[in-house]
PDB file of N, CA and C in Angstrom:
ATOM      1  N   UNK A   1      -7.317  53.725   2.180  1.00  0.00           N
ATOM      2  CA  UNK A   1      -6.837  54.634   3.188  1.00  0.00           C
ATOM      3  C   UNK A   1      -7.390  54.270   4.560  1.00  0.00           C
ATOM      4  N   UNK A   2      -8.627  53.864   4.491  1.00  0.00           N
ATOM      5  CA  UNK A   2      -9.001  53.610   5.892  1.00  0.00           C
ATOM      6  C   UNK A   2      -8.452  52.050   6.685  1.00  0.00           C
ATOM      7  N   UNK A   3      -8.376  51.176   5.909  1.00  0.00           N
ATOM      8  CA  UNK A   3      -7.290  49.832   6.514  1.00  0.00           C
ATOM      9  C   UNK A   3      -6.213  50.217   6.994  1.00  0.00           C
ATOM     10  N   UNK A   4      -5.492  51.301   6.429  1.00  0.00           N
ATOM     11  CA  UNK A   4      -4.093  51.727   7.117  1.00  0.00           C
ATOM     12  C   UNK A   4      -4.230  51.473   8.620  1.00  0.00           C
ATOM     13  N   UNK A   5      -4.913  51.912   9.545  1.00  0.00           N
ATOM     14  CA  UNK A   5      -5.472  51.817  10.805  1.00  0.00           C
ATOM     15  C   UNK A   5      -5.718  50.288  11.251  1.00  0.00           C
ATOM     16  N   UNK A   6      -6.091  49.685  10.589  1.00  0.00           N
ATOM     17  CA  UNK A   6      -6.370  48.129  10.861  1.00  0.00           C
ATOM     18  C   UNK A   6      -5.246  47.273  10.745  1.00  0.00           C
ATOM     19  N   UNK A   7      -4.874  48.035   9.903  1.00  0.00           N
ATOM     20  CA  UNK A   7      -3.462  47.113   9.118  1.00  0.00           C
ATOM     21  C   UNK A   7      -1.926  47.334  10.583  1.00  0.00           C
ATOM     22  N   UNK A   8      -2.053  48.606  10.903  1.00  0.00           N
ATOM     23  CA  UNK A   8      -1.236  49.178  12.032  1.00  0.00           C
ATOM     24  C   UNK A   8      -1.611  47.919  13.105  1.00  0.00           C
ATOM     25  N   UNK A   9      -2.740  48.680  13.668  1.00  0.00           N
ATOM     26  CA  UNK A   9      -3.316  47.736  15.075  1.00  0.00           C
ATOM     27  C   UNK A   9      -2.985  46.119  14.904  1.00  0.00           C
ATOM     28  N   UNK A  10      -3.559  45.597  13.758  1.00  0.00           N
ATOM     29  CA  UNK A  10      -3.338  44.219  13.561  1.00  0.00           C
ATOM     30  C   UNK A  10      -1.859  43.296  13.946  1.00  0.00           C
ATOM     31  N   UNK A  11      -0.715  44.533  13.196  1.00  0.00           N
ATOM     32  CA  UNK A  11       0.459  44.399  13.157  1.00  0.00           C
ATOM     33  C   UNK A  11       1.452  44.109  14.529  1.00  0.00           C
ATOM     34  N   UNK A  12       0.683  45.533  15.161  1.00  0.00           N
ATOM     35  CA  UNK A  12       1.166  45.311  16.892  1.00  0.00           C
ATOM     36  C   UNK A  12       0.828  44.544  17.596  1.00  0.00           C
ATOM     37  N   UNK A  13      -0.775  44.072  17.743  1.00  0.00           N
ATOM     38  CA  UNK A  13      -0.921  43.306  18.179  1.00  0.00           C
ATOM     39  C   UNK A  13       0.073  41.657  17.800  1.00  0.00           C
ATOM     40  N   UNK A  14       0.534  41.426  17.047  1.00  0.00           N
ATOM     41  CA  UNK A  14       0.564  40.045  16.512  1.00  0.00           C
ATOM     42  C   UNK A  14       2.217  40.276  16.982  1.00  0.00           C
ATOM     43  N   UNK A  15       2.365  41.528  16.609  1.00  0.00           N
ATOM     44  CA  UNK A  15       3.737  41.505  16.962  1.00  0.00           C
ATOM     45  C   UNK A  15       4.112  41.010  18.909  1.00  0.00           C
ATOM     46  N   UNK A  16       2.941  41.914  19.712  1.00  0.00           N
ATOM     47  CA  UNK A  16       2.736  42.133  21.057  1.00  0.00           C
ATOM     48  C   UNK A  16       2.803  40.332  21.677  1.00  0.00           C
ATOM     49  N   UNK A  17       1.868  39.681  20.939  1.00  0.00           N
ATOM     50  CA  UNK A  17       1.073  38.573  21.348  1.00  0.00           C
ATOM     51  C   UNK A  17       2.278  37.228  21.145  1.00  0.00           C
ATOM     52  N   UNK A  18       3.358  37.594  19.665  1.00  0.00           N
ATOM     53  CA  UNK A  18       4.134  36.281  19.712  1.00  0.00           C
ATOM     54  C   UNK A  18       5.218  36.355  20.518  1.00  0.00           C
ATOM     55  N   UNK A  19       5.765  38.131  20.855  1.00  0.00           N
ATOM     56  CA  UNK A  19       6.333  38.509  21.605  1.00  0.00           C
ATOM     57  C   UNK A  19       6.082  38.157  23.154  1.00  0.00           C
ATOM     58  N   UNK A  20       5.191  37.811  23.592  1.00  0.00           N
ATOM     59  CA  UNK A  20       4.853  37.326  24.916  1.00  0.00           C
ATOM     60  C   UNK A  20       4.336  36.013  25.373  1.00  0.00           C
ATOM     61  N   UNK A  21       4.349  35.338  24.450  1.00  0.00           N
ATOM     62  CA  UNK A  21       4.400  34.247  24.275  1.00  0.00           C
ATOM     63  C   UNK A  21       5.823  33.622  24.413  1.00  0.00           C
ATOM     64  N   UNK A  22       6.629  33.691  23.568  1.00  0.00           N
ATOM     65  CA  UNK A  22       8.014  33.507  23.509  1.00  0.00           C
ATOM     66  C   UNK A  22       8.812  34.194  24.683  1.00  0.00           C
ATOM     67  N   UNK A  23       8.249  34.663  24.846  1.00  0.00           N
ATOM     68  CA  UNK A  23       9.123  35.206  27.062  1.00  0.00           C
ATOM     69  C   UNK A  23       9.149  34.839  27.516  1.00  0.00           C
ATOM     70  N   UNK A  24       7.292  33.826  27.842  1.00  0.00           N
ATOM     71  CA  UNK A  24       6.956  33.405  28.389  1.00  0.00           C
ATOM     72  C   UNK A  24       7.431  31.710  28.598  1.00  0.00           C
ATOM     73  N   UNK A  25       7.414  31.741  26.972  1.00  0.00           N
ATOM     74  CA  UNK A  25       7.966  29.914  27.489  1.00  0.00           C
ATOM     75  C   UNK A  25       9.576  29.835  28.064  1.00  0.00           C
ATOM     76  N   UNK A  26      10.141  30.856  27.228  1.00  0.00           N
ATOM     77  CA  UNK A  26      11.485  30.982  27.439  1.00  0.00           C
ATOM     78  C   UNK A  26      11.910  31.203  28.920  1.00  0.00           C
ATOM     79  N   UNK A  27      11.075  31.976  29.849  1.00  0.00           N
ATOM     80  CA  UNK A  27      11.190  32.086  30.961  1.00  0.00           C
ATOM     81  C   UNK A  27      10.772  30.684  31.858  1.00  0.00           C
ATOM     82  N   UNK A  28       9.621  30.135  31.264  1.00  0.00           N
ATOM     83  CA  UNK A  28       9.176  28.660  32.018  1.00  0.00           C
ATOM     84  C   UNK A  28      10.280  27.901  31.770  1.00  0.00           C
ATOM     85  N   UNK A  29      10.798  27.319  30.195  1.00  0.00           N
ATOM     86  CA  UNK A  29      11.953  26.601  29.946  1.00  0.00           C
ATOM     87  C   UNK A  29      12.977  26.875  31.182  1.00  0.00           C
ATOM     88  N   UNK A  30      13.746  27.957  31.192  1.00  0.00           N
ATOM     89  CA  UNK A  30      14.743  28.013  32.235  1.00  0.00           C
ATOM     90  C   UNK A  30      14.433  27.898  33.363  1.00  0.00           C
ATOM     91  N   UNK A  31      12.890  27.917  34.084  1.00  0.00           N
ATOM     92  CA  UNK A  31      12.966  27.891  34.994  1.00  0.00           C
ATOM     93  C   UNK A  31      13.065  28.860  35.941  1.00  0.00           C
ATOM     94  N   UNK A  32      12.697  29.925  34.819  1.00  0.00           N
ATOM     95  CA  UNK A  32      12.249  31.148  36.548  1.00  0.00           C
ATOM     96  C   UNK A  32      11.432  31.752  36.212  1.00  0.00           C
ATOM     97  N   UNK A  33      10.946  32.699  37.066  1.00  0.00           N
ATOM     98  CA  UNK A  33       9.845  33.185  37.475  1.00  0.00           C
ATOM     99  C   UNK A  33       9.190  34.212  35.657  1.00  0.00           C
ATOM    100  N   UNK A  34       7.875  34.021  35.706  1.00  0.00           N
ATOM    101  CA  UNK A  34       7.280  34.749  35.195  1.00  0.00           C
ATOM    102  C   UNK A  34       6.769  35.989  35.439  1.00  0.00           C
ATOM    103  N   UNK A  35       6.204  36.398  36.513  1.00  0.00           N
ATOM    104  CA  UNK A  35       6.208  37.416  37.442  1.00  0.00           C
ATOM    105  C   UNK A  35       6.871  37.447  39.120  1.00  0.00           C
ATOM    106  N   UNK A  36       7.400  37.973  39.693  1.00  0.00           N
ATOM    107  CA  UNK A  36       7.762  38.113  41.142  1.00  0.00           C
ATOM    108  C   UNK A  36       6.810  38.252  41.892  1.00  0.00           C
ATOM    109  N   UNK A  37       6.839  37.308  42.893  1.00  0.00           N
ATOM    110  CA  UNK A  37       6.180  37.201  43.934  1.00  0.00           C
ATOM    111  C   UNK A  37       4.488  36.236  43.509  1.00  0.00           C
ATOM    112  N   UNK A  38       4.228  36.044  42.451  1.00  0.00           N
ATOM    113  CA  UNK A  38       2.960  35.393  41.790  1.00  0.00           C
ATOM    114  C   UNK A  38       3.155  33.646  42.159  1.00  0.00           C
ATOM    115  N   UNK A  39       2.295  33.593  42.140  1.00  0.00           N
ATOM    116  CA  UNK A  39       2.162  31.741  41.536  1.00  0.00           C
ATOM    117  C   UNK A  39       2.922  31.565  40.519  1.00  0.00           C
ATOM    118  N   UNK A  40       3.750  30.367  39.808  1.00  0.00           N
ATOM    119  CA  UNK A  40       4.233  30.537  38.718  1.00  0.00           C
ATOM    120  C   UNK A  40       3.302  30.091  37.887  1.00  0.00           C
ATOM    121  N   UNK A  41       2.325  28.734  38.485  1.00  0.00           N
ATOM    122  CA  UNK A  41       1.235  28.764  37.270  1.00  0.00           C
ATOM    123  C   UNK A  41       0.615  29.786  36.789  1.00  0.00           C
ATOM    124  N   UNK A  42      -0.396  30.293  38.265  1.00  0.00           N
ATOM    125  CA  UNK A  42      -1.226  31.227  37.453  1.00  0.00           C
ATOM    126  C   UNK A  42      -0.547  32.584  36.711  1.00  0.00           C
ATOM    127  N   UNK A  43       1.020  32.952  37.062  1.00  0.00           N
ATOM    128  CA  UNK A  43       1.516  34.041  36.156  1.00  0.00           C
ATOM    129  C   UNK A  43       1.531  33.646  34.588  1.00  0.00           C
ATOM    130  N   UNK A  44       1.904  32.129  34.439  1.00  0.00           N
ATOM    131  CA  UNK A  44       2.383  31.735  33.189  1.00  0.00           C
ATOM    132  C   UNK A  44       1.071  31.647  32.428  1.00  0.00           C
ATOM    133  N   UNK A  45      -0.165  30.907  33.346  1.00  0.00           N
ATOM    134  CA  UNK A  45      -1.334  30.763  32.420  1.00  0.00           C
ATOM    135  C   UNK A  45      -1.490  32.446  32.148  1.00  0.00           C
ATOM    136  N   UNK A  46      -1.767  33.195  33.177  1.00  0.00           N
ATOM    137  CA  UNK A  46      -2.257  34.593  32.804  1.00  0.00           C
ATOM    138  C   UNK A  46      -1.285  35.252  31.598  1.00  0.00           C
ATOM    139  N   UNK A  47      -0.091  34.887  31.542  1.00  0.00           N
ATOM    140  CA  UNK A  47       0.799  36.023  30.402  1.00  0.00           C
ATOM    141  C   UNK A  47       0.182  34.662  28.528  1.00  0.00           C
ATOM    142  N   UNK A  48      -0.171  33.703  29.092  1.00  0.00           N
ATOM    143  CA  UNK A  48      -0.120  32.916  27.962  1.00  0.00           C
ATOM    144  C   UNK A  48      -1.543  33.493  27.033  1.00  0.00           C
ATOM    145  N   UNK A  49      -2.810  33.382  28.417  1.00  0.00           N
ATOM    146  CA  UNK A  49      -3.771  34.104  27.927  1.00  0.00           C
ATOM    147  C   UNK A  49      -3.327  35.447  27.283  1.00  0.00           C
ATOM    148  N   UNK A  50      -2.619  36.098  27.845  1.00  0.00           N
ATOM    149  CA  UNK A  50      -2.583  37.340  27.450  1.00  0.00           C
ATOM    150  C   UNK A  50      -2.384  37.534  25.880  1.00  0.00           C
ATOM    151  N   UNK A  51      -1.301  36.653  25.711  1.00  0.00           N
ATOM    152  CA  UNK A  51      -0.368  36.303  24.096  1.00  0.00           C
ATOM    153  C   UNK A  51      -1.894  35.690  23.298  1.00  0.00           C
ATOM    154  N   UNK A  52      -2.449  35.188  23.786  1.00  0.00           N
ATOM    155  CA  UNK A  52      -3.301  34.721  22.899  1.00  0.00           C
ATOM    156  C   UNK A  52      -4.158  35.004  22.252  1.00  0.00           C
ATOM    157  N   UNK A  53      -4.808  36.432  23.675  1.00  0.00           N
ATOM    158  CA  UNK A  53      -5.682  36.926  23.154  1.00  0.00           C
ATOM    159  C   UNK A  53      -4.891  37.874  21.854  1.00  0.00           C
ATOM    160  N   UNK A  54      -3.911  38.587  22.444  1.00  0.00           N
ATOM    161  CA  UNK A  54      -3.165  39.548  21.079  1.00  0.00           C
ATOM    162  C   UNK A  54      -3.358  39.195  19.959  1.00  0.00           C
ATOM    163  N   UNK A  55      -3.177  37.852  19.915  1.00  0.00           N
ATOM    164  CA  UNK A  55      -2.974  36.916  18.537  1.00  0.00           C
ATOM    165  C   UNK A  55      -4.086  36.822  17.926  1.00  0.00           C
ATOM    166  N   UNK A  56      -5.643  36.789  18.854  1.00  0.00           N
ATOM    167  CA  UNK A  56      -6.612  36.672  18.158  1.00  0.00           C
ATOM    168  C   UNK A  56      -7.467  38.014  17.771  1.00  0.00           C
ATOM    169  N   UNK A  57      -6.752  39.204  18.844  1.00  0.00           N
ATOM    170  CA  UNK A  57      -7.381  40.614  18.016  1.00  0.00           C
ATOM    171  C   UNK A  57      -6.297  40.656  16.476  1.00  0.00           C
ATOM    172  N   UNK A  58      -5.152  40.120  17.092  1.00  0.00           N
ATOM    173  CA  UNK A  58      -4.221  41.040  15.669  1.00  0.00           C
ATOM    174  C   UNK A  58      -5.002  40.135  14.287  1.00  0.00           C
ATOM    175  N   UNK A  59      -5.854  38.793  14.511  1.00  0.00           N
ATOM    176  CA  UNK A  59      -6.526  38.004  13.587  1.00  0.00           C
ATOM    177  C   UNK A  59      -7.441  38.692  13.262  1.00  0.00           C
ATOM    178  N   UNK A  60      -8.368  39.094  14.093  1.00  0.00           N
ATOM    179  CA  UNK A  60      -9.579  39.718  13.819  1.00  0.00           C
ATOM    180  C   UNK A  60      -9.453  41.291  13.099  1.00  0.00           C
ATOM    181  N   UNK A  61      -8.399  41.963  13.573  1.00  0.00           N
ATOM    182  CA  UNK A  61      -8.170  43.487  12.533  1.00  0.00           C
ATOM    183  C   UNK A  61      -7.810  42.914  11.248  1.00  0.00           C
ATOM    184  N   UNK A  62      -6.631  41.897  11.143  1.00  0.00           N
ATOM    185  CA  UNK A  62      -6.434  41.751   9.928  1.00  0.00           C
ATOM    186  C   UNK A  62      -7.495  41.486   8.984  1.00  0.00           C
ATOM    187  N   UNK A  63      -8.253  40.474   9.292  1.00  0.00           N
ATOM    188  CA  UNK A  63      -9.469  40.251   9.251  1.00  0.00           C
ATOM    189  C   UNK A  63     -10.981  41.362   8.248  1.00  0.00           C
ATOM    190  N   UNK A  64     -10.276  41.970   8.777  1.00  0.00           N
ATOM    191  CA  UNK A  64     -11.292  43.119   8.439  1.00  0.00           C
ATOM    192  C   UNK A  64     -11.389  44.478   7.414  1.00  0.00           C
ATOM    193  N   UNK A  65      -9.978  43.851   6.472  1.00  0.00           N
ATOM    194  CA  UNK A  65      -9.663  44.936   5.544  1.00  0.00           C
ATOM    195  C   UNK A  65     -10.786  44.957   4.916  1.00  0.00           C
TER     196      UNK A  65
END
């Protein structure tokens, strides 16, 4: 009963993290902007970090049943 909670969080996250990842390249691939008005590097590095980290909490809840 108490993983239910871990198992949730884990889920979103991983869901959150491949989900923004895949925007992200998809948006670099075509060729436009990642955020408005940003750098396009540092938007793309910052949303990539972002995906990554997701990926490595949704690792670490799973992690922890």
């Amino acid at each position: 009963m108490e993983s239910a909670p871990a198992i949730f969080a884990g889920v979103v996250f991983a869901l959150f993290g491949a989900a923004l990842l895949t925007w992200t390249g998809v948006r670099l691939r075509r060729g436009e902007p990642v955020a408005e008005g940003v750098s396009r590097v540092a938007s793309a590095t910052l949303a990539s970090l972002a995906g990554a980290l997701a990926l490595i909490f949704a690792a670490y809840c799973l992690t922890r049943l």
